[in-house]
PDB file of N, CA and C in Angstrom:
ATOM      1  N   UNK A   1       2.500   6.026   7.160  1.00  0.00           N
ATOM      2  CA  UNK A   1       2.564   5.028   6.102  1.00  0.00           C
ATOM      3  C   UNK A   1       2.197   5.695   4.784  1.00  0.00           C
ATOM      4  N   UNK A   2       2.684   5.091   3.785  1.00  0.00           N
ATOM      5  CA  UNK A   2       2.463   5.880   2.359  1.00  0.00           C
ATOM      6  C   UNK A   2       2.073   4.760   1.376  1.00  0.00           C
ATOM      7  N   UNK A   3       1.036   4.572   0.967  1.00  0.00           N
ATOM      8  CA  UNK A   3       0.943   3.869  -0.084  1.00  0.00           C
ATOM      9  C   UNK A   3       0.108   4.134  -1.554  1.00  0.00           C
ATOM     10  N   UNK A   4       1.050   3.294  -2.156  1.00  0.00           N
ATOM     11  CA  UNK A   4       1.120   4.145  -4.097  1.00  0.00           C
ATOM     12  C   UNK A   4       0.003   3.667  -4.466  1.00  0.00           C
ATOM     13  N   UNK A   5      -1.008   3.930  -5.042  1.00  0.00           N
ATOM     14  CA  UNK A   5      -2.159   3.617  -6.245  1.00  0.00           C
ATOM     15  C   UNK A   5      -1.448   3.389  -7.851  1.00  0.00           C
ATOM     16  N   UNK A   6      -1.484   2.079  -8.314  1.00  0.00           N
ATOM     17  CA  UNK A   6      -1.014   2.340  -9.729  1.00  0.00           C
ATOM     18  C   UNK A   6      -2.199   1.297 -10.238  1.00  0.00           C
ATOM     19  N   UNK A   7      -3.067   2.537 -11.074  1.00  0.00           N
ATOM     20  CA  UNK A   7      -4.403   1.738 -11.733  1.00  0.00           C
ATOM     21  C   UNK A   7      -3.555   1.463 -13.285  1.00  0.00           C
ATOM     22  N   UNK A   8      -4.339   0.249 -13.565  1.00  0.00           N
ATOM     23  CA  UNK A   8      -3.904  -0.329 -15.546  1.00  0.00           C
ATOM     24  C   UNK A   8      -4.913   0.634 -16.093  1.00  0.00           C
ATOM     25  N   UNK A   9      -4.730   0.306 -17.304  1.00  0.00           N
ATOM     26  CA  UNK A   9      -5.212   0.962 -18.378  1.00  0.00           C
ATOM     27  C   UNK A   9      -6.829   0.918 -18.345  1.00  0.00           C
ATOM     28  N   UNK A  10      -7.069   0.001 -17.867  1.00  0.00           N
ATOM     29  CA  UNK A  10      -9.121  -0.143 -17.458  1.00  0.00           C
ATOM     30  C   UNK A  10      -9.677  -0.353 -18.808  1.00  0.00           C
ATOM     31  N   UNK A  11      -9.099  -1.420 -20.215  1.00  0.00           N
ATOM     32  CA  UNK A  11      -9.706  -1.902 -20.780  1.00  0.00           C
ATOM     33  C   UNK A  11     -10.833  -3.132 -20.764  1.00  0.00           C
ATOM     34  N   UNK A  12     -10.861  -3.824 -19.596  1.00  0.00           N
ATOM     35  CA  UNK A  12     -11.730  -4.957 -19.560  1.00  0.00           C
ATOM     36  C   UNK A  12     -12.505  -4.479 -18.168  1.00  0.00           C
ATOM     37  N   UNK A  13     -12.792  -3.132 -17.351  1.00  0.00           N
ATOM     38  CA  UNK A  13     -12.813  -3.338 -15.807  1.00  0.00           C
ATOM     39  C   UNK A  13     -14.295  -3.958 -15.458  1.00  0.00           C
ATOM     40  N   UNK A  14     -14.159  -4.813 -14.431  1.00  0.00           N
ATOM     41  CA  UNK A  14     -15.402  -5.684 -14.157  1.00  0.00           C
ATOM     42  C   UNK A  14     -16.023  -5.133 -12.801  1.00  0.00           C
ATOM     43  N   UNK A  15     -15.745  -4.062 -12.720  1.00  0.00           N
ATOM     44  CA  UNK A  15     -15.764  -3.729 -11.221  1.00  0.00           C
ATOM     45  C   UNK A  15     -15.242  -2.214 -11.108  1.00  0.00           C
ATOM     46  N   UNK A  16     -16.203  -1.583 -10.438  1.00  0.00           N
ATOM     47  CA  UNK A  16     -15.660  -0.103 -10.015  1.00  0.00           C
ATOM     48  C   UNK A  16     -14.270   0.013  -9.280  1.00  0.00           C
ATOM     49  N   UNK A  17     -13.013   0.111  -9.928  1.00  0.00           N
ATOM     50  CA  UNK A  17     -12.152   0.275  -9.379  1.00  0.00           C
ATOM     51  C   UNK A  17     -11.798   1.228  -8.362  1.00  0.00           C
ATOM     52  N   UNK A  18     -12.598   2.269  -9.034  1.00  0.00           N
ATOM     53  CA  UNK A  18     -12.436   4.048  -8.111  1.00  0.00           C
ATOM     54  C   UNK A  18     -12.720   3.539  -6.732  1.00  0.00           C
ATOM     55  N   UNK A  19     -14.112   3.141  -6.833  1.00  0.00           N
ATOM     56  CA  UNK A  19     -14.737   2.888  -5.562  1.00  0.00           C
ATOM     57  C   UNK A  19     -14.362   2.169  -4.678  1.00  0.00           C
ATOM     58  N   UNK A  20     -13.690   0.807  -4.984  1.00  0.00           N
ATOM     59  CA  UNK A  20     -13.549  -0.311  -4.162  1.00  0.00           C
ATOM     60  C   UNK A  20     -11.754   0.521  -3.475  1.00  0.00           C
ATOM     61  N   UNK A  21     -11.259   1.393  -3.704  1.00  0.00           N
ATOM     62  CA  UNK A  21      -9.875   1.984  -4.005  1.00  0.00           C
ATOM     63  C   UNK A  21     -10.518   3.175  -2.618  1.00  0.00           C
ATOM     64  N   UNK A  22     -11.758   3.954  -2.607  1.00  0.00           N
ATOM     65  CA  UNK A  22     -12.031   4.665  -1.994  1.00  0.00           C
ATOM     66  C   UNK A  22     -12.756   4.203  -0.842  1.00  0.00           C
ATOM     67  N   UNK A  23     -12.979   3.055  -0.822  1.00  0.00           N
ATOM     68  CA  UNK A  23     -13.678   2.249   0.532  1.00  0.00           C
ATOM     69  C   UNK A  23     -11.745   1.976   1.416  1.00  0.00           C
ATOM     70  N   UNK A  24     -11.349   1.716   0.398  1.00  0.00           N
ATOM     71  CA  UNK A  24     -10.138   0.979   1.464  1.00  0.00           C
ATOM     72  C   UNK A  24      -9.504   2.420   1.892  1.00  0.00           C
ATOM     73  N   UNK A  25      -9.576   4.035   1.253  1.00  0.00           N
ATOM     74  CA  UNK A  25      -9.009   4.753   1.731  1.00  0.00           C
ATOM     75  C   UNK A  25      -9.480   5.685   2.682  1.00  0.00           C
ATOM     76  N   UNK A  26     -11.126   5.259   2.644  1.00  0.00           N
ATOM     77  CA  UNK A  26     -12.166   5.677   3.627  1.00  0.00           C
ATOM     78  C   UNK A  26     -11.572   5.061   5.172  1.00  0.00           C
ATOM     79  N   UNK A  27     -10.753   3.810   4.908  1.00  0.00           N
ATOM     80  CA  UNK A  27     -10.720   2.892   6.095  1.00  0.00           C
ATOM     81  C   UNK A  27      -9.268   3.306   7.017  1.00  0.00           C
ATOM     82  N   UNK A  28      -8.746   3.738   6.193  1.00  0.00           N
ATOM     83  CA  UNK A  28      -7.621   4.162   6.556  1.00  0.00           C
ATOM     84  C   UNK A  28      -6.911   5.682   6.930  1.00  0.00           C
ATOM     85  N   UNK A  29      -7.945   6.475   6.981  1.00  0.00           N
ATOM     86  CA  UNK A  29      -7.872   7.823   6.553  1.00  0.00           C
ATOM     87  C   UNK A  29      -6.213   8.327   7.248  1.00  0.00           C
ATOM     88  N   UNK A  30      -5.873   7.420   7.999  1.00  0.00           N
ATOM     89  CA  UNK A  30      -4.446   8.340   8.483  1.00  0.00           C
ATOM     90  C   UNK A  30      -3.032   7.567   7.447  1.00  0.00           C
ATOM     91  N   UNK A  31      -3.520   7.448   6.407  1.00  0.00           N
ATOM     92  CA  UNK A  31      -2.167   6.348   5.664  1.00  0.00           C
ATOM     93  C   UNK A  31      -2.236   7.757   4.627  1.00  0.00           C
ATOM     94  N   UNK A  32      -0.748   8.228   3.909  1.00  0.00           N
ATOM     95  CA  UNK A  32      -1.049   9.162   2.783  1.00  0.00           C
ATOM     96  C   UNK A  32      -0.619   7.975   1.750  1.00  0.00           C
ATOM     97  N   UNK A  33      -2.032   8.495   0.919  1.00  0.00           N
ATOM     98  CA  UNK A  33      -2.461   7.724  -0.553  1.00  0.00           C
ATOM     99  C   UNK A  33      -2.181   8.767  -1.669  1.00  0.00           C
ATOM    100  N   UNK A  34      -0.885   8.037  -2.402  1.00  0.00           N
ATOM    101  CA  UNK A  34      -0.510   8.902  -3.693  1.00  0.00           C
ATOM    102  C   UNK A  34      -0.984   8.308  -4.784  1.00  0.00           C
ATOM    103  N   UNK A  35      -0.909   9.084  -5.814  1.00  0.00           N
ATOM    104  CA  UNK A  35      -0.789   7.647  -7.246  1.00  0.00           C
ATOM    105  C   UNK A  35       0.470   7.902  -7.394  1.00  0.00           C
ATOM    106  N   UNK A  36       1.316   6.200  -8.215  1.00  0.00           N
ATOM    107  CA  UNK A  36       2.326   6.130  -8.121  1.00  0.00           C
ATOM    108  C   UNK A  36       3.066   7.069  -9.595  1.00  0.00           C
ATOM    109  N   UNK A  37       3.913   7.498  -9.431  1.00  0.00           N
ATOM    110  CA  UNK A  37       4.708   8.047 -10.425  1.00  0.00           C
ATOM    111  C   UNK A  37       6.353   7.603 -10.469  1.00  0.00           C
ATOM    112  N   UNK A  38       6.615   6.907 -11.782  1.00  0.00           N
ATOM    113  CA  UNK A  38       7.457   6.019 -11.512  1.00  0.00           C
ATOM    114  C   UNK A  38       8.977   7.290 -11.866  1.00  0.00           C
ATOM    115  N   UNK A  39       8.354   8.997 -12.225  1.00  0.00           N
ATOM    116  CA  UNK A  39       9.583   9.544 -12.348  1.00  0.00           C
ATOM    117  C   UNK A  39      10.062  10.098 -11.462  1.00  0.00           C
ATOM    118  N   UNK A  40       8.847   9.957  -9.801  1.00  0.00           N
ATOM    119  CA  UNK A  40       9.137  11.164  -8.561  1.00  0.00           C
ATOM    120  C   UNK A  40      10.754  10.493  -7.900  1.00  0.00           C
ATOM    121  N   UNK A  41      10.771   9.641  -8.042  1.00  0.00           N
ATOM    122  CA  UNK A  41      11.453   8.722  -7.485  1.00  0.00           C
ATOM    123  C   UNK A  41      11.064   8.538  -5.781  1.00  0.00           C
ATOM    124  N   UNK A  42       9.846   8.556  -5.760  1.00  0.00           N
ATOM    125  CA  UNK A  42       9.179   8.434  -4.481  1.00  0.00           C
ATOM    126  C   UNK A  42       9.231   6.922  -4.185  1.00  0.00           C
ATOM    127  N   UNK A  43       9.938   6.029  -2.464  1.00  0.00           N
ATOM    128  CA  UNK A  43       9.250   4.916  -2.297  1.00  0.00           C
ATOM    129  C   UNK A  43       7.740   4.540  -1.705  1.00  0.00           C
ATOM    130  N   UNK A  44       7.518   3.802  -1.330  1.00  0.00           N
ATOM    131  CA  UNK A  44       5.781   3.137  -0.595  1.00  0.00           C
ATOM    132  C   UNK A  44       6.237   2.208   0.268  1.00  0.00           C
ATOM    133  N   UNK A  45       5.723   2.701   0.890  1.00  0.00           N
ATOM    134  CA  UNK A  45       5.666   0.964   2.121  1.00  0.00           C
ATOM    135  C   UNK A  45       4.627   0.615   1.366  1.00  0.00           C
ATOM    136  N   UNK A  46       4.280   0.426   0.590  1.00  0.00           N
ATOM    137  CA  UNK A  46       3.103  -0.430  -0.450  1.00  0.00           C
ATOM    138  C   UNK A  46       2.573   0.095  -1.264  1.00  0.00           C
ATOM    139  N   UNK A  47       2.481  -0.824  -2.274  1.00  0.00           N
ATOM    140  CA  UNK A  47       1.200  -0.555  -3.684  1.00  0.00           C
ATOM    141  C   UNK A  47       0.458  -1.010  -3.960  1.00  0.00           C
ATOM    142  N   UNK A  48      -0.615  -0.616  -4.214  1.00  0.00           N
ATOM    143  CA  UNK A  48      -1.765  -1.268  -4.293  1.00  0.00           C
ATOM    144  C   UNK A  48      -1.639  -1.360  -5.780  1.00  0.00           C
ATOM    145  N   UNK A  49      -1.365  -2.417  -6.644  1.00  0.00           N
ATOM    146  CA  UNK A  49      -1.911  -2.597  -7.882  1.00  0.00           C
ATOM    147  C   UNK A  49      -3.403  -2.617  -8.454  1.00  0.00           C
ATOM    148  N   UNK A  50      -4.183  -1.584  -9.049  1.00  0.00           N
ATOM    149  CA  UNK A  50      -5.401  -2.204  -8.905  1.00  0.00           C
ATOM    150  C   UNK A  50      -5.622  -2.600 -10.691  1.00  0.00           C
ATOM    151  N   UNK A  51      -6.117  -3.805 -11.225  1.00  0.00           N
ATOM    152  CA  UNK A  51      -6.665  -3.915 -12.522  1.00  0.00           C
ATOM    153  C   UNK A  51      -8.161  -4.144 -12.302  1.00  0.00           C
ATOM    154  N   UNK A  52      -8.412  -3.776 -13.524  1.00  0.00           N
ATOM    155  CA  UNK A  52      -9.858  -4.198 -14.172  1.00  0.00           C
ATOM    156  C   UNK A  52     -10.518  -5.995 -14.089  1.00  0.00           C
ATOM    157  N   UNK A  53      -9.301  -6.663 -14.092  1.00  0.00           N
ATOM    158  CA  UNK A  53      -9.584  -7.933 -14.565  1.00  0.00           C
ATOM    159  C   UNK A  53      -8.460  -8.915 -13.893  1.00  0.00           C
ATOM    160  N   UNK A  54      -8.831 -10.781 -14.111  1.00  0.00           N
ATOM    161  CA  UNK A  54      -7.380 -10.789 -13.625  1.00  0.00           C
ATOM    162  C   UNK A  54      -5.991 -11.158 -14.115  1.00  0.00           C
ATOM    163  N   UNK A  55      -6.271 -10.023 -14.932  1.00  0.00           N
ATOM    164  CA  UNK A  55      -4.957 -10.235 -16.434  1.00  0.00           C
ATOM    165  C   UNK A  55      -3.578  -9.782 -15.186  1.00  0.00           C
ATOM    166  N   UNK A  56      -3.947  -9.034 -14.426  1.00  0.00           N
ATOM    167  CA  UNK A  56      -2.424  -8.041 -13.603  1.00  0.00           C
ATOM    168  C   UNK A  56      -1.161  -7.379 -14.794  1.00  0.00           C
ATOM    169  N   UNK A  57      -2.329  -7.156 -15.405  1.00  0.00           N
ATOM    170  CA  UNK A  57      -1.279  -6.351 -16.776  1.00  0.00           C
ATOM    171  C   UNK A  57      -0.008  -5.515 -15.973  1.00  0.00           C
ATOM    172  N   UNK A  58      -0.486  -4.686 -14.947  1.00  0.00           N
ATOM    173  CA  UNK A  58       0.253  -3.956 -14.412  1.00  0.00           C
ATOM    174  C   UNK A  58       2.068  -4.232 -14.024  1.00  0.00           C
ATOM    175  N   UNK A  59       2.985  -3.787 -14.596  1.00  0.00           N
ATOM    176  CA  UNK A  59       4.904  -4.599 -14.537  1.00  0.00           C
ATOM    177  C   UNK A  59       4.842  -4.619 -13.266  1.00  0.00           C
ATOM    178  N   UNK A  60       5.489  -5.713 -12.678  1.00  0.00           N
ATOM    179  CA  UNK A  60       5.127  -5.472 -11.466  1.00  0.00           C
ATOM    180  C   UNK A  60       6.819  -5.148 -11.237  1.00  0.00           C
ATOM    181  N   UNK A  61       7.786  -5.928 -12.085  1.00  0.00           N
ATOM    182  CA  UNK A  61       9.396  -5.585 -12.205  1.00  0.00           C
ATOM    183  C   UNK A  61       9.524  -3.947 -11.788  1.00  0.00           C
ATOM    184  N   UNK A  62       8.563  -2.776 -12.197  1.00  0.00           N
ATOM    185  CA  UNK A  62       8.691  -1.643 -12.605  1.00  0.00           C
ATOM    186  C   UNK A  62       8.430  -0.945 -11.110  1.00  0.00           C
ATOM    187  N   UNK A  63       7.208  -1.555 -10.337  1.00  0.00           N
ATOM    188  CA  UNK A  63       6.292  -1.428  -9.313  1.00  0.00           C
ATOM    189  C   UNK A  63       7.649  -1.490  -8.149  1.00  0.00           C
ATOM    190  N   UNK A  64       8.544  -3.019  -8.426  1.00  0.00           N
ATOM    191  CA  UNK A  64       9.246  -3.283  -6.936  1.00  0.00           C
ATOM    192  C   UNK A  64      10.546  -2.288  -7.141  1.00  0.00           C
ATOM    193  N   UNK A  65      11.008  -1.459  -7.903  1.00  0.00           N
ATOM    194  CA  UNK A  65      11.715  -0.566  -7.913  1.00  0.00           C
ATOM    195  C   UNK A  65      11.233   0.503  -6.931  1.00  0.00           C
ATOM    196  N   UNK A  66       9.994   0.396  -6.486  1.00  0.00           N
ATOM    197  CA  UNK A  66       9.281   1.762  -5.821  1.00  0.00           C
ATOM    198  C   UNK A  66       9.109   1.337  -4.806  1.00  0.00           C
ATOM    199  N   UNK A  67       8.557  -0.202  -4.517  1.00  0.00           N
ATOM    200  CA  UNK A  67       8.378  -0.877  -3.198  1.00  0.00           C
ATOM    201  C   UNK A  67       8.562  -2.399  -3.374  1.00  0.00           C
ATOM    202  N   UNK A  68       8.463  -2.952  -1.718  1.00  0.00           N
ATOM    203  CA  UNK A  68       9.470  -4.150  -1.590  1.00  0.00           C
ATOM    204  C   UNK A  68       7.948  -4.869  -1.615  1.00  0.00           C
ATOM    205  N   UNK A  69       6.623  -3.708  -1.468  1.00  0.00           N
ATOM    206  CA  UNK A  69       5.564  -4.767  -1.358  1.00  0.00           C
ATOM    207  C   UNK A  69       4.467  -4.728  -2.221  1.00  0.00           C
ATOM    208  N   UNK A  70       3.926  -5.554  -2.655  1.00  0.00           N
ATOM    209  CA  UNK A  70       2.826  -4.887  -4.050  1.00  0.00           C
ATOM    210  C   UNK A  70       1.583  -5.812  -4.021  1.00  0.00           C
ATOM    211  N   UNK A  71       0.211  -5.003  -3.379  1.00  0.00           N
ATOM    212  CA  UNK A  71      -0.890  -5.813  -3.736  1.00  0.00           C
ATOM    213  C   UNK A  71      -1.312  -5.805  -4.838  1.00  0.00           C
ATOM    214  N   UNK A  72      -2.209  -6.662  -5.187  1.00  0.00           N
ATOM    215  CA  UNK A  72      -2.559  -6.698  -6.341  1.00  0.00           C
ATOM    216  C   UNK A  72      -4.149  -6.655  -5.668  1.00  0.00           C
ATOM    217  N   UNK A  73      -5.199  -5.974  -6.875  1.00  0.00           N
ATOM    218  CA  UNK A  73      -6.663  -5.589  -6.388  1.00  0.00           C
ATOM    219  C   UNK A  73      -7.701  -5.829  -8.359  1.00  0.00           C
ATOM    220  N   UNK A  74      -7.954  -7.087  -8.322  1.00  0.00           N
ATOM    221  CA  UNK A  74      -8.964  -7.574  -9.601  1.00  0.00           C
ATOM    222  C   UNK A  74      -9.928  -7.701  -9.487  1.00  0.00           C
ATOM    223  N   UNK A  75     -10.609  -7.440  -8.175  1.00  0.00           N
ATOM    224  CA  UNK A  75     -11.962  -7.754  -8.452  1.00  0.00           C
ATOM    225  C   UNK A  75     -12.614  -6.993  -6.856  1.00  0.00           C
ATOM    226  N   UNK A  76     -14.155  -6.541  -6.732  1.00  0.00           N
ATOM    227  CA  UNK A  76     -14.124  -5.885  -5.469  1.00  0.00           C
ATOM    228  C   UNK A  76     -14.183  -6.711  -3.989  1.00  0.00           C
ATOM    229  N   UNK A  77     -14.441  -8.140  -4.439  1.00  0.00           N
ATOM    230  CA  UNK A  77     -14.218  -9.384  -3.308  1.00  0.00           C
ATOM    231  C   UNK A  77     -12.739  -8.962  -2.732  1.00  0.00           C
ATOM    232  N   UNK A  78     -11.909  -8.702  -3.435  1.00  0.00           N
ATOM    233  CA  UNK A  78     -10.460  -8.396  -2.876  1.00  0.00           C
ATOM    234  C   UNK A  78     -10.131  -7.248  -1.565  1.00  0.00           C
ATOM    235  N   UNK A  79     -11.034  -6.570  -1.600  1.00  0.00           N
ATOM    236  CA  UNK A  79     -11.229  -5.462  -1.078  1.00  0.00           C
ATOM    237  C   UNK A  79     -11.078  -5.621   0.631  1.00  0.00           C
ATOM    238  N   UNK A  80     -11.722  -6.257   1.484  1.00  0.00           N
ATOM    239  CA  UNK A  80     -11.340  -6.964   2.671  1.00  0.00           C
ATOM    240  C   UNK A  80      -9.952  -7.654   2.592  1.00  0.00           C
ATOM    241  N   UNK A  81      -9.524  -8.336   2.031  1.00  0.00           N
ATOM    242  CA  UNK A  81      -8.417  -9.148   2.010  1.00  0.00           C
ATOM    243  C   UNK A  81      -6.883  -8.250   1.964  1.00  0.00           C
ATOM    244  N   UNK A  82      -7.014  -6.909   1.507  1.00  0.00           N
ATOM    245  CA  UNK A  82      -6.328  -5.784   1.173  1.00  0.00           C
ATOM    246  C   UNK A  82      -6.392  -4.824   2.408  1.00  0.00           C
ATOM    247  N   UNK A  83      -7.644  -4.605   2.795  1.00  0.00           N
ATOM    248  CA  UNK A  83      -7.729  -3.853   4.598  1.00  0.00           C
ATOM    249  C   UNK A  83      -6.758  -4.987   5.127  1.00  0.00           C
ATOM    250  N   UNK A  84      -7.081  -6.289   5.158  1.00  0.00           N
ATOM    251  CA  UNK A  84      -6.083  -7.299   6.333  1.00  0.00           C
ATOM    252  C   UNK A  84      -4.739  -7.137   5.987  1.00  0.00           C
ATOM    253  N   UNK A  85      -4.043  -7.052   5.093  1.00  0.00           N
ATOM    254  CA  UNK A  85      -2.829  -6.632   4.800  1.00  0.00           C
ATOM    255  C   UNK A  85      -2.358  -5.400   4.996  1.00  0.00           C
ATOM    256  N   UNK A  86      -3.186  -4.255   4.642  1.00  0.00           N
ATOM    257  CA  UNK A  86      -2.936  -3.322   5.401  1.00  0.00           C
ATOM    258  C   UNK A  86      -2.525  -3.088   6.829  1.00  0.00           C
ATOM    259  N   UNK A  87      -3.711  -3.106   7.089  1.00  0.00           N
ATOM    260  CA  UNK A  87      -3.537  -3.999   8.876  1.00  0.00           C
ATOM    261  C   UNK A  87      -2.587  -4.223   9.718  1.00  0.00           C
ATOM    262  N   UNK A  88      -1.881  -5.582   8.658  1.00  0.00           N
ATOM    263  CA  UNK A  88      -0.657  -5.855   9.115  1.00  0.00           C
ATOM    264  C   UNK A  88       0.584  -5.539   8.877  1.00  0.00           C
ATOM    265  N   UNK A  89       0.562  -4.582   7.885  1.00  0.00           N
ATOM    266  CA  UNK A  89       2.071  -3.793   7.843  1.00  0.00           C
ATOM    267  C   UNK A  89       1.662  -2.590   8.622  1.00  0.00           C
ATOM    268  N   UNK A  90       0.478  -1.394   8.886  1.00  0.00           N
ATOM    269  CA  UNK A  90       0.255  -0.469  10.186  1.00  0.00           C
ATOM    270  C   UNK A  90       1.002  -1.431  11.342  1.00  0.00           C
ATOM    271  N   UNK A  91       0.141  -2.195  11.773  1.00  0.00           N
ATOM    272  CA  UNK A  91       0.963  -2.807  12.833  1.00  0.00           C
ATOM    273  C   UNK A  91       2.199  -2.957  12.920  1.00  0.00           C
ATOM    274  N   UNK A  92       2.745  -3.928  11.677  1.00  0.00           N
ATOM    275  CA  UNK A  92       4.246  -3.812  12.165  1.00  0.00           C
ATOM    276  C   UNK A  92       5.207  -2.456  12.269  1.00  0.00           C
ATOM    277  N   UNK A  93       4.838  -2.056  11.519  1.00  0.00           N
ATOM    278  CA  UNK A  93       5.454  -0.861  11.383  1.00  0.00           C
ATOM    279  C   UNK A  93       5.526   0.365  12.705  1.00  0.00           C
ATOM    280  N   UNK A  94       3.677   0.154  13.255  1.00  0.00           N
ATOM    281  CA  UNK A  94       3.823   0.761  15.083  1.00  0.00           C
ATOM    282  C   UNK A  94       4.911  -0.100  15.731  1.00  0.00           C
ATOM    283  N   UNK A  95       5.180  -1.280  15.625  1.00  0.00           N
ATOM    284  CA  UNK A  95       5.718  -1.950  16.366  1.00  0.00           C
ATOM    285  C   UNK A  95       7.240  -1.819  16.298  1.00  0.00           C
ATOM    286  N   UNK A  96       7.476  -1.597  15.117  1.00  0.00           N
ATOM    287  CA  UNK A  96       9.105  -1.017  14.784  1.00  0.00           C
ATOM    288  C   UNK A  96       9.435   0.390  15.526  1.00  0.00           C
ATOM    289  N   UNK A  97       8.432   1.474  15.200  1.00  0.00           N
ATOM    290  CA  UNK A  97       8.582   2.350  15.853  1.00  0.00           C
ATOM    291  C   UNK A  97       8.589   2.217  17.483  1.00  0.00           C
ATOM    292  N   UNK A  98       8.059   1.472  18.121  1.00  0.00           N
ATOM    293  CA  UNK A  98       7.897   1.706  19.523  1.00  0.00           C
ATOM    294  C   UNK A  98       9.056   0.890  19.850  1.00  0.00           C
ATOM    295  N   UNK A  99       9.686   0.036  18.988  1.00  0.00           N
ATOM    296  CA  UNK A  99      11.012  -0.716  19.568  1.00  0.00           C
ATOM    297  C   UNK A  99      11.856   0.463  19.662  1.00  0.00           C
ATOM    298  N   UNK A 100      11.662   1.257  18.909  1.00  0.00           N
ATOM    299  CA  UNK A 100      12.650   2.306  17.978  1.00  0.00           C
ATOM    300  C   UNK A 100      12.996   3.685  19.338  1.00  0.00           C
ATOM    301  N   UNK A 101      11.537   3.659  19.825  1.00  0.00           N
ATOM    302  CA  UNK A 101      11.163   4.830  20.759  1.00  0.00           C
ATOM    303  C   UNK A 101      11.867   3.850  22.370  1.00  0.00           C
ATOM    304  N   UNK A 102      11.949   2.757  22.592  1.00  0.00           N
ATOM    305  CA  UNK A 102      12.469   1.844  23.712  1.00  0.00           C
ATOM    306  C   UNK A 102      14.027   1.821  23.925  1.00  0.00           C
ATOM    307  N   UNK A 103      14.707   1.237  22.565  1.00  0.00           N
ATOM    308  CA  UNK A 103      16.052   1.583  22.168  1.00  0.00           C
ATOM    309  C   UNK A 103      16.731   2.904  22.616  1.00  0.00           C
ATOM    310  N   UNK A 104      16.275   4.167  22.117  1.00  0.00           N
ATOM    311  CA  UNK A 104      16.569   5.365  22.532  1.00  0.00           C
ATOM    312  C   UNK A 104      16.566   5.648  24.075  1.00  0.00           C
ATOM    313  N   UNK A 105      15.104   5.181  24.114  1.00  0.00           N
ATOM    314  CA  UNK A 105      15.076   5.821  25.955  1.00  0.00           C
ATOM    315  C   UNK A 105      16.412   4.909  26.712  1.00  0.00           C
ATOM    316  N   UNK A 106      16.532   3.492  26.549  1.00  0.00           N
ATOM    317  CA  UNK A 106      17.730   2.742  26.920  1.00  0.00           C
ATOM    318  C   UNK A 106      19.042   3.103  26.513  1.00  0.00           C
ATOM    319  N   UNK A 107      19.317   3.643  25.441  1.00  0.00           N
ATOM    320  CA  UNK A 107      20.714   4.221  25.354  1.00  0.00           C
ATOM    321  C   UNK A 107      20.777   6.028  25.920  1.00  0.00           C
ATOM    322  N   UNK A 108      19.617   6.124  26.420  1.00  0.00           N
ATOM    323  CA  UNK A 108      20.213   7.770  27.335  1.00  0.00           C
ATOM    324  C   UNK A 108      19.819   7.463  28.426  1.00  0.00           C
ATOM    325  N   UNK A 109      20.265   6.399  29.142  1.00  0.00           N
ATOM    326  CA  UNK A 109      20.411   6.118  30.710  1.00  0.00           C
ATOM    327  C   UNK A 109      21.331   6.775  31.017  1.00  0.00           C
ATOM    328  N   UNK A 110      22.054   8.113  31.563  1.00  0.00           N
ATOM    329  CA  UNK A 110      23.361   8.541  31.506  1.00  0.00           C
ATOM    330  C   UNK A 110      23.001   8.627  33.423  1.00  0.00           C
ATOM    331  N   UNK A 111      23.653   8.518  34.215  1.00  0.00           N
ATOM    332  CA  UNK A 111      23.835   8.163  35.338  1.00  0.00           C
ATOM    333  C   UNK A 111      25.053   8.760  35.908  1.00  0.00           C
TER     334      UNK A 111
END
């Protein structure tokens, strides 16, 4: 899984962004965490939007060019609620793969 970091500008931040950003990547240690760069032309199975406040200054128009999914992260209460979403795209995503790994073994039944 790959997911983008795109921090705002951090004029109002009410809350250690770094940190609450490094607890969720503490939690996850097998996901690769980039920051997003909107010239790599890299996609994400997710972005974590994180702001300072809950303005969500951040385009998000700009964001779904990169991915189909985009959290948003304003405050460090958010921080659990963002592991559970996580969560649930790891999961689906094992779950795609192991359909993926089932499919195959069923189409080389050769007999």
């Amino acid at each position: 899984m790959h997911i983008g970091i795109q921090y705002c500008g951090g004029c109002n931040p009410r809350y250690d962004r770094v940190k609450s950003v490094g607890e969720l990547k503490d939690s996850f240690p097998e996901i690769r965490w980039d920051y997003v760069c909107m010239e790599s032309g890299n996609r994400y199975d997710l972005i974590l939007a994180v702001t300072g406040c809950g303005k969500e200054c951040i385009p998000q128009s700009r964001l779904l060019e990169l991915s189909d999914r985009i959290l948003y992260i304003h405050q460090k209460e958010m921080v659990n609620s963002v592991r559970e979403e996580v969560e649930k795209v790891l999961a689906a995503q094992t779950e795609n793969k192991e359909a993926e790994k089932i499919q195959r073994v069923e189409g080389n039944n050769e007999f």
